[in-house]
PDB file of N, CA and C in Angstrom:
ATOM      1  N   UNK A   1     -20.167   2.222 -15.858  1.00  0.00           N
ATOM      2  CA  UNK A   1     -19.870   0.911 -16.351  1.00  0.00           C
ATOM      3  C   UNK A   1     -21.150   0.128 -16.665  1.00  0.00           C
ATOM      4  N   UNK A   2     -22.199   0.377 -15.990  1.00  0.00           N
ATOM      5  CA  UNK A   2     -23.325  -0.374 -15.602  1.00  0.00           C
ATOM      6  C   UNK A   2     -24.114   0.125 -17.499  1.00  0.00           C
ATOM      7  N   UNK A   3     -23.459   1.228 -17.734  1.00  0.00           N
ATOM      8  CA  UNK A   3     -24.841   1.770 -18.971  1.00  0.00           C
ATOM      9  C   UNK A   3     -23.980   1.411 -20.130  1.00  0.00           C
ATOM     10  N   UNK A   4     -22.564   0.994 -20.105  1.00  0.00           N
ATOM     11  CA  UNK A   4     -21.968   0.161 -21.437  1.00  0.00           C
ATOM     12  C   UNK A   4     -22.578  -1.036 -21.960  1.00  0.00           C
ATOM     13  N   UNK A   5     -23.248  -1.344 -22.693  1.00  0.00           N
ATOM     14  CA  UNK A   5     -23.996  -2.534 -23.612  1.00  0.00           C
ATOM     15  C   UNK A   5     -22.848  -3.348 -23.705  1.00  0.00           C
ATOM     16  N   UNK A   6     -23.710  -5.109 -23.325  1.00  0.00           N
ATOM     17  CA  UNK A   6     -22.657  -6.153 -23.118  1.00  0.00           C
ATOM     18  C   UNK A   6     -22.093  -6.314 -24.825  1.00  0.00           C
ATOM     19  N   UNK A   7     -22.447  -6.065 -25.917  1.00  0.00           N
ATOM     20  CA  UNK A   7     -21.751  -6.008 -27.291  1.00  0.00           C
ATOM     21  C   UNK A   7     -20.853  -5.053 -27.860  1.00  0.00           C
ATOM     22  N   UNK A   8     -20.771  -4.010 -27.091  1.00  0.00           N
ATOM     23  CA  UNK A   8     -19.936  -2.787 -27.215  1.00  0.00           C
ATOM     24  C   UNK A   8     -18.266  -3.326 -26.884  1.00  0.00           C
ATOM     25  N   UNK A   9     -17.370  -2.520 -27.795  1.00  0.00           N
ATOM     26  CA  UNK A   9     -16.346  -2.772 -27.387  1.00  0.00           C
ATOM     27  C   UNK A   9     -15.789  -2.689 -26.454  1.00  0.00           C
ATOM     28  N   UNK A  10     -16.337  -1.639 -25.239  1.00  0.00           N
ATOM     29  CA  UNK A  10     -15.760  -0.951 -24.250  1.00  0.00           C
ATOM     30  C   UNK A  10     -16.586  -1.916 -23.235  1.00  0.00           C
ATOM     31  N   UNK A  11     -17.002  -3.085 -23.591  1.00  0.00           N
ATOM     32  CA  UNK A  11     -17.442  -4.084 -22.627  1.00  0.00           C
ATOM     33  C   UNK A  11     -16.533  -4.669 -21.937  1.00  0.00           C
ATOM     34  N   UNK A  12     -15.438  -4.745 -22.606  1.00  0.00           N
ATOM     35  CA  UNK A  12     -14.340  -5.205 -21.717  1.00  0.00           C
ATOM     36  C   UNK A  12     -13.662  -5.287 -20.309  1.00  0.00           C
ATOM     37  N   UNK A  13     -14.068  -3.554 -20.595  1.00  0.00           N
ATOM     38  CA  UNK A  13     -13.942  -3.051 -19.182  1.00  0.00           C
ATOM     39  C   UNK A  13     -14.591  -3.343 -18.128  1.00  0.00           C
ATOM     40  N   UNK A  14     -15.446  -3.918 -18.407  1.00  0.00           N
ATOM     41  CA  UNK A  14     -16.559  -4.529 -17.593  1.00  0.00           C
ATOM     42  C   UNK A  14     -15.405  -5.603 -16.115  1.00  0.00           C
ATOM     43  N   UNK A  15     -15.182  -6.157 -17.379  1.00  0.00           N
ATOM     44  CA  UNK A  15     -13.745  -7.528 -17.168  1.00  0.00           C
ATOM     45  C   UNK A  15     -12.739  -6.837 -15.979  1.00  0.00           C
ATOM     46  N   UNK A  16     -12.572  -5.888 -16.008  1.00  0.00           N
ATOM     47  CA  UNK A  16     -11.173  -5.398 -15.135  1.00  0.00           C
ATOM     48  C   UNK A  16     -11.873  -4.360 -13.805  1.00  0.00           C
ATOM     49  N   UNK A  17     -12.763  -4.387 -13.520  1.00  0.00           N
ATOM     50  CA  UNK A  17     -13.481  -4.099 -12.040  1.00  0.00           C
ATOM     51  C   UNK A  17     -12.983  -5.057 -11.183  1.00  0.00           C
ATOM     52  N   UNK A  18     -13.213  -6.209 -10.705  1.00  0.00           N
ATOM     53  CA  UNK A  18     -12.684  -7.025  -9.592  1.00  0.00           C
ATOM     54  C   UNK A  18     -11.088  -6.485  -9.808  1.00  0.00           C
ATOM     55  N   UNK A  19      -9.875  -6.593 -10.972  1.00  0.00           N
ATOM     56  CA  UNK A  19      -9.379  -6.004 -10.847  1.00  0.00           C
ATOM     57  C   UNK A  19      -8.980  -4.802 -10.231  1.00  0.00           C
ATOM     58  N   UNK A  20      -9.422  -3.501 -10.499  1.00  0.00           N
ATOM     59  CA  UNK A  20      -9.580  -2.549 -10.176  1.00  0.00           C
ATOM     60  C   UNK A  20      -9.281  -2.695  -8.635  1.00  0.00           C
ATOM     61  N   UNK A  21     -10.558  -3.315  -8.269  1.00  0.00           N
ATOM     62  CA  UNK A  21     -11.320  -3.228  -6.847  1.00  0.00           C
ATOM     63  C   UNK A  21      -9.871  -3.808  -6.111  1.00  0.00           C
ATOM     64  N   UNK A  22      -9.472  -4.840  -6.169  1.00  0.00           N
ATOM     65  CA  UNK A  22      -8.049  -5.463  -5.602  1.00  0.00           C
ATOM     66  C   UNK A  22      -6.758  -4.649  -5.676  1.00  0.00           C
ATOM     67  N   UNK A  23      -6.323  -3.341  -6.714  1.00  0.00           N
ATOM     68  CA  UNK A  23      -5.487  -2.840  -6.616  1.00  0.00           C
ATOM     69  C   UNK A  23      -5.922  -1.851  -5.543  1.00  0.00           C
ATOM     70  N   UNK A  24      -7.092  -1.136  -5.547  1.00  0.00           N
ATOM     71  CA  UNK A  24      -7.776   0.116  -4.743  1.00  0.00           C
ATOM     72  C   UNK A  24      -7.415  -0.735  -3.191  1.00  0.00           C
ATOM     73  N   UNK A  25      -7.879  -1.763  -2.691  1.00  0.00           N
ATOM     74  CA  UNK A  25      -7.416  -2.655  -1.701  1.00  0.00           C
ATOM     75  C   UNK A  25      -6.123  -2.653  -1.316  1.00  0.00           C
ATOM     76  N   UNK A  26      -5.078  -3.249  -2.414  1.00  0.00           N
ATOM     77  CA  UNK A  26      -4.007  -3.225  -1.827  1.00  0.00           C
ATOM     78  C   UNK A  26      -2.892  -1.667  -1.704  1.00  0.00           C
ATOM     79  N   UNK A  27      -3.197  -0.594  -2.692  1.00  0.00           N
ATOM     80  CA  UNK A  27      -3.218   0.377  -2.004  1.00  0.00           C
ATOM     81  C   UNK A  27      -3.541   1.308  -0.939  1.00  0.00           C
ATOM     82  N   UNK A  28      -4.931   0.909  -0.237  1.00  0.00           N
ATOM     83  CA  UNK A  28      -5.078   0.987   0.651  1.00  0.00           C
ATOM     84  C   UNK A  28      -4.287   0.869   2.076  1.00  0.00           C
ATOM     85  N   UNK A  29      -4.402  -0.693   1.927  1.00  0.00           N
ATOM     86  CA  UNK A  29      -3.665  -1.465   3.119  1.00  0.00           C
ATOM     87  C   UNK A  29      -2.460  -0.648   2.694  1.00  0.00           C
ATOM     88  N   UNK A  30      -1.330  -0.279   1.960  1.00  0.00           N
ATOM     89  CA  UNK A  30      -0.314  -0.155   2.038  1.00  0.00           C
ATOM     90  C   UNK A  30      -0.217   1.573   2.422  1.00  0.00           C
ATOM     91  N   UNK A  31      -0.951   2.206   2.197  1.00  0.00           N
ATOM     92  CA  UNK A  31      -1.065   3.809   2.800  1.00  0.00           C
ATOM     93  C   UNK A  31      -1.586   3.688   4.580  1.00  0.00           C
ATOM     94  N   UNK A  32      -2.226   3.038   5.044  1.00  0.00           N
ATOM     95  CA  UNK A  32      -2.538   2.584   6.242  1.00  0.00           C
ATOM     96  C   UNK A  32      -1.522   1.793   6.782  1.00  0.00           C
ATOM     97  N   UNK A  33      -0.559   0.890   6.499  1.00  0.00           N
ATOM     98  CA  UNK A  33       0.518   0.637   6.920  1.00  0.00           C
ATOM     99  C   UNK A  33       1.534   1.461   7.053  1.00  0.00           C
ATOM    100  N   UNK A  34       1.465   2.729   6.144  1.00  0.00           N
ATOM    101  CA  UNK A  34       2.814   3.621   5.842  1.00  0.00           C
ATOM    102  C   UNK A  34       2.479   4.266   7.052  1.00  0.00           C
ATOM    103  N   UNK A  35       0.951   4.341   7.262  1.00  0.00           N
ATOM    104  CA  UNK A  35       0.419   5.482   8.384  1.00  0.00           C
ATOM    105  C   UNK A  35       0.929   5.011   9.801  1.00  0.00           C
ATOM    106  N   UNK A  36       0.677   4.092   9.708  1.00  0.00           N
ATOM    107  CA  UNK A  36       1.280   3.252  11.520  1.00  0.00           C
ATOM    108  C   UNK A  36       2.249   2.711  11.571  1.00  0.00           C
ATOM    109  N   UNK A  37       3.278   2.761  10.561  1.00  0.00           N
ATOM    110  CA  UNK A  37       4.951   3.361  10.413  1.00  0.00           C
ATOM    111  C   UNK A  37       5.257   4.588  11.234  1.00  0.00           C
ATOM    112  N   UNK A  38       4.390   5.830  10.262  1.00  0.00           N
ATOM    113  CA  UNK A  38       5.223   7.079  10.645  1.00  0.00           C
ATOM    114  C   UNK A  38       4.594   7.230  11.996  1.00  0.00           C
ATOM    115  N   UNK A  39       3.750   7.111  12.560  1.00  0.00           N
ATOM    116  CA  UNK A  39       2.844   6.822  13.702  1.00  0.00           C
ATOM    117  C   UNK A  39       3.895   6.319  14.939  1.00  0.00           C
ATOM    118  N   UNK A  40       4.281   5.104  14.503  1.00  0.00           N
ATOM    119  CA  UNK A  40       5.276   4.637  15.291  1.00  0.00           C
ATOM    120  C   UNK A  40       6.747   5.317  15.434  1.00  0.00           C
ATOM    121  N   UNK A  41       6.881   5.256  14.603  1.00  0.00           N
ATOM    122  CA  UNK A  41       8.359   6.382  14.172  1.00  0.00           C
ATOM    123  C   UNK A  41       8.044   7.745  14.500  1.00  0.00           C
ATOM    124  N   UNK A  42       6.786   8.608  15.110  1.00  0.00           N
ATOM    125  CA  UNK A  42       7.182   9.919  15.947  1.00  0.00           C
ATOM    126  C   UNK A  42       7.170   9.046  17.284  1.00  0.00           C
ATOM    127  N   UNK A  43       6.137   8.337  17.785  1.00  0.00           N
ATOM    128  CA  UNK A  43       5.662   7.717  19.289  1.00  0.00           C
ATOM    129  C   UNK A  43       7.733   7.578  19.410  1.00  0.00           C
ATOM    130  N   UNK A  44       8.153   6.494  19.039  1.00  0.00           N
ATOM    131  CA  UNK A  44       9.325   6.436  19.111  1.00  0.00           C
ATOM    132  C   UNK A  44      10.633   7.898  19.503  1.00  0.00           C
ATOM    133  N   UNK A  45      10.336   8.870  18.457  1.00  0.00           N
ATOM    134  CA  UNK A  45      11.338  10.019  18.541  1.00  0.00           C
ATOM    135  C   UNK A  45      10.300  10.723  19.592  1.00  0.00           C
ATOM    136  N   UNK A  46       9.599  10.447  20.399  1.00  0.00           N
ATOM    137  CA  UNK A  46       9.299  11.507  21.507  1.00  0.00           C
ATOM    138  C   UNK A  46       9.470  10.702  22.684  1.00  0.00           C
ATOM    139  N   UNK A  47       9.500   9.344  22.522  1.00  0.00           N
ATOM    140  CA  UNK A  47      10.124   8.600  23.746  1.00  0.00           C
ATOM    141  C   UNK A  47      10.995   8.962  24.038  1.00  0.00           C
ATOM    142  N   UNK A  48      12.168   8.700  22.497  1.00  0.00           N
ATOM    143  CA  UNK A  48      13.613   8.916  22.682  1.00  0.00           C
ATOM    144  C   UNK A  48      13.975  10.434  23.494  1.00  0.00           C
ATOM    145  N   UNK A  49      13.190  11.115  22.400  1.00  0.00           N
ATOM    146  CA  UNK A  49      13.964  12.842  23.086  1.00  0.00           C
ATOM    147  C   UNK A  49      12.909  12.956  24.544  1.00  0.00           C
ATOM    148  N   UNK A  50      12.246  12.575  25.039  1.00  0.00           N
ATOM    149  CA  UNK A  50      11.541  12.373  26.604  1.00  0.00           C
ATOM    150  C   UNK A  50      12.862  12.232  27.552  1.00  0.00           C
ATOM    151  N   UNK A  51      12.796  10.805  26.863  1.00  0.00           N
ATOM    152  CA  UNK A  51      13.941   9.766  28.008  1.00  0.00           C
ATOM    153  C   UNK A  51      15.150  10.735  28.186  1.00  0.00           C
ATOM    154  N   UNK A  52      15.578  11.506  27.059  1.00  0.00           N
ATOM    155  CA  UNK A  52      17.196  12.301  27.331  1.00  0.00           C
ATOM    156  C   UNK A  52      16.877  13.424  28.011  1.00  0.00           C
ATOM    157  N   UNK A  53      15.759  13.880  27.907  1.00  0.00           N
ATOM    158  CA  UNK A  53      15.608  15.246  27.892  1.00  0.00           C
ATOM    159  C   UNK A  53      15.059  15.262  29.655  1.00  0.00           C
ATOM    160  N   UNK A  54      14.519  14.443  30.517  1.00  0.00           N
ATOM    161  CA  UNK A  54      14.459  13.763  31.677  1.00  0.00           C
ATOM    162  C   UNK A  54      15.348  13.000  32.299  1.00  0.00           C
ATOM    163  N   UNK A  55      16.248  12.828  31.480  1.00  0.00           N
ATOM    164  CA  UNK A  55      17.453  12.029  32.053  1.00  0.00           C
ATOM    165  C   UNK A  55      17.112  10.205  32.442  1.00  0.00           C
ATOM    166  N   UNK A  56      16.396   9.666  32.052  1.00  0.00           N
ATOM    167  CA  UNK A  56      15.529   8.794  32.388  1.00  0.00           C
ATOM    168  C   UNK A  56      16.287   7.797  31.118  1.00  0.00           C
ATOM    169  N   UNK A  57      16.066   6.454  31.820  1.00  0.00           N
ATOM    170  CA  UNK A  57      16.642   5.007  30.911  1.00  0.00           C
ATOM    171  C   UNK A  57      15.926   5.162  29.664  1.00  0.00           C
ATOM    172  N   UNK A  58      16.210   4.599  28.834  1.00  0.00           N
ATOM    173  CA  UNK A  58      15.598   4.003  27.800  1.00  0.00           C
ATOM    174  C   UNK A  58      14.765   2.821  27.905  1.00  0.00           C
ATOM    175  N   UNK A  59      13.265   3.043  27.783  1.00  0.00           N
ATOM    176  CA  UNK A  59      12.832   1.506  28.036  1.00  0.00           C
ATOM    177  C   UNK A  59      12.543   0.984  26.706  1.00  0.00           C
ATOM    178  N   UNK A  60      12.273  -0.689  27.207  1.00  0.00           N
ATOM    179  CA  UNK A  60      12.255  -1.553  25.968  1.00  0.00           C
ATOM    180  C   UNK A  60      11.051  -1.141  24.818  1.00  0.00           C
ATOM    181  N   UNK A  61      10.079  -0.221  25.645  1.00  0.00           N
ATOM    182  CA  UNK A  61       9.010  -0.052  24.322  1.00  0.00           C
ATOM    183  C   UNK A  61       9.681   0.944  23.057  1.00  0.00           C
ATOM    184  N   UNK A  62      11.145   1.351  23.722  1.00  0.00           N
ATOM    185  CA  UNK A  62      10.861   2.071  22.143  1.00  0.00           C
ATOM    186  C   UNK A  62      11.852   1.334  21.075  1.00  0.00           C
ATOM    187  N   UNK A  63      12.765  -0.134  21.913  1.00  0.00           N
ATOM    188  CA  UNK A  63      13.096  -0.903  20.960  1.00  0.00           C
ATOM    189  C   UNK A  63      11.916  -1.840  19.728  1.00  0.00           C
ATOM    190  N   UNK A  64      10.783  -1.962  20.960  1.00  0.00           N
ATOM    191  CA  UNK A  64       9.809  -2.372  20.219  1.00  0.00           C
ATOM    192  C   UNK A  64       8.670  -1.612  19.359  1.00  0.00           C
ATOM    193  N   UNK A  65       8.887  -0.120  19.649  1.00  0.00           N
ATOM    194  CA  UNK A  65       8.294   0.597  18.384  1.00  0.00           C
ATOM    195  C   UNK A  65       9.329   0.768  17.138  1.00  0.00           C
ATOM    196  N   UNK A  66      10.524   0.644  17.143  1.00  0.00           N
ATOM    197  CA  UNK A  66      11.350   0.821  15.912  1.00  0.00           C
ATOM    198  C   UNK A  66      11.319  -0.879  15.306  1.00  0.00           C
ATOM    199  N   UNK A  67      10.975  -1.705  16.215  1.00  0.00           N
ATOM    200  CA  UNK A  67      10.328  -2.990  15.279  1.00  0.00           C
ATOM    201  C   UNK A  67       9.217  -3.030  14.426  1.00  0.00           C
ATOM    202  N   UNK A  68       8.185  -2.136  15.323  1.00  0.00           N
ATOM    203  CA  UNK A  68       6.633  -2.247  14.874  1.00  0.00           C
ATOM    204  C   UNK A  68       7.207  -1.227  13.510  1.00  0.00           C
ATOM    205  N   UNK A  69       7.818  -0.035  13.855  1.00  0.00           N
ATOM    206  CA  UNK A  69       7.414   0.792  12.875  1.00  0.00           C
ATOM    207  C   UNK A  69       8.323   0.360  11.461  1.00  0.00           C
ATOM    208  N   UNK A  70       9.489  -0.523  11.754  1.00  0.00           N
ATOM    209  CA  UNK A  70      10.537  -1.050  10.066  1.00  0.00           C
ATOM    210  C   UNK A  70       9.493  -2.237   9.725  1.00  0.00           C
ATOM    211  N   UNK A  71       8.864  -2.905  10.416  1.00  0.00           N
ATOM    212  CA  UNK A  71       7.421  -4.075  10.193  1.00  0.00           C
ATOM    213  C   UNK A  71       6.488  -3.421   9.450  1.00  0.00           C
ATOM    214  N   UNK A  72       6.027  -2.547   9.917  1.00  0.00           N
ATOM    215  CA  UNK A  72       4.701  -2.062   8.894  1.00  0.00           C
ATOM    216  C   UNK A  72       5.229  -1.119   7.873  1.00  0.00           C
ATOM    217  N   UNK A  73       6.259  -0.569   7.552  1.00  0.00           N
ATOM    218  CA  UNK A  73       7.377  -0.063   6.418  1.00  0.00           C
ATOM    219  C   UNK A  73       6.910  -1.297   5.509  1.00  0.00           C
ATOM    220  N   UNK A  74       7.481  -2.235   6.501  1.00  0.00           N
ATOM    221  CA  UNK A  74       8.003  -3.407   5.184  1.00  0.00           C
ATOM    222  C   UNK A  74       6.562  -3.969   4.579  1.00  0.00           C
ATOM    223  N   UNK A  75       5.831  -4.183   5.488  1.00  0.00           N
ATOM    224  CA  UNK A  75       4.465  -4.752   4.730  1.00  0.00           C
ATOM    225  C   UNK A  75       4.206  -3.533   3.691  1.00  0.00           C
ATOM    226  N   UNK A  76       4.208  -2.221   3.789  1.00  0.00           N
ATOM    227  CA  UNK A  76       3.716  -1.105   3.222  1.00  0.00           C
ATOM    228  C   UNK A  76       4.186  -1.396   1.694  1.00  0.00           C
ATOM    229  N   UNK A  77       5.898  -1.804   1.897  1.00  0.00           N
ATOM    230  CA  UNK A  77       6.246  -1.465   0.801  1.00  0.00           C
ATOM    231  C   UNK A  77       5.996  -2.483  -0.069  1.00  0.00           C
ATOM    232  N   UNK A  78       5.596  -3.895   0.258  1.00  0.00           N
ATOM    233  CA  UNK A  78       5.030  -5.024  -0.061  1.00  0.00           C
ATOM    234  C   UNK A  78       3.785  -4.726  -0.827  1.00  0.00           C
ATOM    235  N   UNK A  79       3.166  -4.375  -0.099  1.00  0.00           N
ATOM    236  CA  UNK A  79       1.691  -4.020  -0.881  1.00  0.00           C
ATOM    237  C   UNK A  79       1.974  -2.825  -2.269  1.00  0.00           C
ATOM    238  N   UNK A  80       2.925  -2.062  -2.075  1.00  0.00           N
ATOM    239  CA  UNK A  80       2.747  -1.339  -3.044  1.00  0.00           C
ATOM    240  C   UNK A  80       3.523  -1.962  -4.182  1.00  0.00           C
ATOM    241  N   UNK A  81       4.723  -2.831  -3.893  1.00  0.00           N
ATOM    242  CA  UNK A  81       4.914  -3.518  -5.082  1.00  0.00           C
ATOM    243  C   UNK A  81       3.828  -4.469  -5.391  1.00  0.00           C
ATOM    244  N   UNK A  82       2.986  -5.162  -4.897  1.00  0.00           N
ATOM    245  CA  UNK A  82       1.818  -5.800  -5.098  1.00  0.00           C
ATOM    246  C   UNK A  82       1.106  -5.313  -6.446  1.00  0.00           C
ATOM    247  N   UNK A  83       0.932  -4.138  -6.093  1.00  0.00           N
ATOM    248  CA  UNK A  83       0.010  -2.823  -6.848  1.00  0.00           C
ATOM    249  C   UNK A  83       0.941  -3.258  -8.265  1.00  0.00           C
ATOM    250  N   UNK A  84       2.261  -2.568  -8.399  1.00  0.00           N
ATOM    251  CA  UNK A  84       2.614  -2.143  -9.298  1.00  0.00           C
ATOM    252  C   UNK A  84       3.128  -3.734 -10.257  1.00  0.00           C
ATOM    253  N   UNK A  85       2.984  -4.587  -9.739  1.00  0.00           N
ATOM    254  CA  UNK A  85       3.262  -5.626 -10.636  1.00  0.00           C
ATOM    255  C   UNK A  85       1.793  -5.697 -11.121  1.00  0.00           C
ATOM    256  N   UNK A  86       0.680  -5.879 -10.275  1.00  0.00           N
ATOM    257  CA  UNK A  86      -0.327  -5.399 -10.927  1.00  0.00           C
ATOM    258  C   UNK A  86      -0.624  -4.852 -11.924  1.00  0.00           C
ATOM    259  N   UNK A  87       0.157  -3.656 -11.844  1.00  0.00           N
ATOM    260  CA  UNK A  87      -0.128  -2.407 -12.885  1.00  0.00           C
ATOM    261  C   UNK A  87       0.437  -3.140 -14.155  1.00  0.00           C
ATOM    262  N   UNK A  88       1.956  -3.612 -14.025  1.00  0.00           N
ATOM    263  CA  UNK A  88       2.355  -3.943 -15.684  1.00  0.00           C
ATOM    264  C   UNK A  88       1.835  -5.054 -16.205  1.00  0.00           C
ATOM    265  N   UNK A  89       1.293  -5.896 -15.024  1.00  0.00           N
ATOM    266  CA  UNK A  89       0.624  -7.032 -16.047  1.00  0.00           C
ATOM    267  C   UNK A  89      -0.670  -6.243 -16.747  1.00  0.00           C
ATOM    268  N   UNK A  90      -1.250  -5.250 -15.785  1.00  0.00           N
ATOM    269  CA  UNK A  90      -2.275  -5.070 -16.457  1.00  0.00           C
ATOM    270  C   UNK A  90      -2.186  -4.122 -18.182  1.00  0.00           C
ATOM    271  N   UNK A  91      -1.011  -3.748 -18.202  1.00  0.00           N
ATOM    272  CA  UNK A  91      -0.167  -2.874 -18.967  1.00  0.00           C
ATOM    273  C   UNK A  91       0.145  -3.788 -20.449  1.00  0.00           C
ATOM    274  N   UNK A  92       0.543  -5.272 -19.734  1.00  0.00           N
ATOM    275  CA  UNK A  92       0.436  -5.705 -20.806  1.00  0.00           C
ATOM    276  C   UNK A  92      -0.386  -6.185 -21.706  1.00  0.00           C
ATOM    277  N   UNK A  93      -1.770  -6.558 -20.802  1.00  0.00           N
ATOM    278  CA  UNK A  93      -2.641  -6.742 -21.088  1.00  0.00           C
ATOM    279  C   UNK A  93      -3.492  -6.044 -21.982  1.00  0.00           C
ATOM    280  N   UNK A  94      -3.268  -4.397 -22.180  1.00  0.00           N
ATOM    281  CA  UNK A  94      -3.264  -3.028 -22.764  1.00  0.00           C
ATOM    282  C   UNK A  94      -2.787  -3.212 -24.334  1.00  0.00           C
ATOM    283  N   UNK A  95      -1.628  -4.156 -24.218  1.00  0.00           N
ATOM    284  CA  UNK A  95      -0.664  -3.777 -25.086  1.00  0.00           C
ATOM    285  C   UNK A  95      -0.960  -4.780 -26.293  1.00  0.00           C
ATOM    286  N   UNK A  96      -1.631  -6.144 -25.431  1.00  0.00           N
ATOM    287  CA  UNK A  96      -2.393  -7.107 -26.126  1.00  0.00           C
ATOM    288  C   UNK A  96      -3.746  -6.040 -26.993  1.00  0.00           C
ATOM    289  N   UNK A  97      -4.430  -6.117 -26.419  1.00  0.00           N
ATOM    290  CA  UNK A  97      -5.840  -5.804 -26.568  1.00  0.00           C
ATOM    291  C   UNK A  97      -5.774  -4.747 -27.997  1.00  0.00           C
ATOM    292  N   UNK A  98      -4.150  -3.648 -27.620  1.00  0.00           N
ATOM    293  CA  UNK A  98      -4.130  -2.818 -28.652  1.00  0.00           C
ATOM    294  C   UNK A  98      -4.048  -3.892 -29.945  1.00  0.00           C
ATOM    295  N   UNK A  99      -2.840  -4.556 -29.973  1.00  0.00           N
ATOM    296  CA  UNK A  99      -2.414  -5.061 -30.912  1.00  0.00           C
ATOM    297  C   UNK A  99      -3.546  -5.960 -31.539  1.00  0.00           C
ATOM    298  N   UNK A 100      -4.463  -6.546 -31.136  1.00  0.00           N
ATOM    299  CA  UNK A 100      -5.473  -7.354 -31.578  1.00  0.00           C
ATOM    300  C   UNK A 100      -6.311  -6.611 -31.976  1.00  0.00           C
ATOM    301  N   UNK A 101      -6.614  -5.521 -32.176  1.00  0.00           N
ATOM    302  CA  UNK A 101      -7.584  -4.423 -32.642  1.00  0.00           C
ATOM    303  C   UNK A 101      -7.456  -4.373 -34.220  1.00  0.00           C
TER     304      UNK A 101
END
């Protein structure tokens, strides 16, 4: 990006880095949320099959890992619609740029 000349057409691109950089971000966060979902959601199914398989109560942590783990689902899936509205504005923005050519 750095060796595109600021008069070149492909200077533009210059323009859509902070972009970039904010979708790479919020994909991030949202693969790292998916991660301490499924994270939570085994911790959870080895409580569960523990507790039966010992004959032992159910304790409250694994009501509160099927919270943690539908919580960071939901942020996950947040961020990735984040992304993808992202994507079509940036799409349209594409669609501009063509048409003005």
């Amino acid at each position: 990006m750095n060796a595109i000349p600021d008069g070149s057409e492909k200077a533009q691109m210059k323009n859509d880095v902070p972009r970039l950089k904010t979708r790479a971000r919020l994909l991030r966060n949202g693969i790292l949320l998916s991660l301490g979902s499924g994270l939570c959601a085994g911790l959870l199914l080895g409580i569960v099959f523990a507790t039966g398989f010992f004959g032992l109560r159910y304790s409250y942590g694994a009501g509160i890992l099927f919270i943690v783990a539908t919580l960071l689902l939901c942020g996950a899936i947040v961020r990735f619609a984040q992304d993808v509205i992202m994507d079509l504005h940036e799409f349209d923005y594409l669609e501009w740029a063509r048409a003005r050519s």
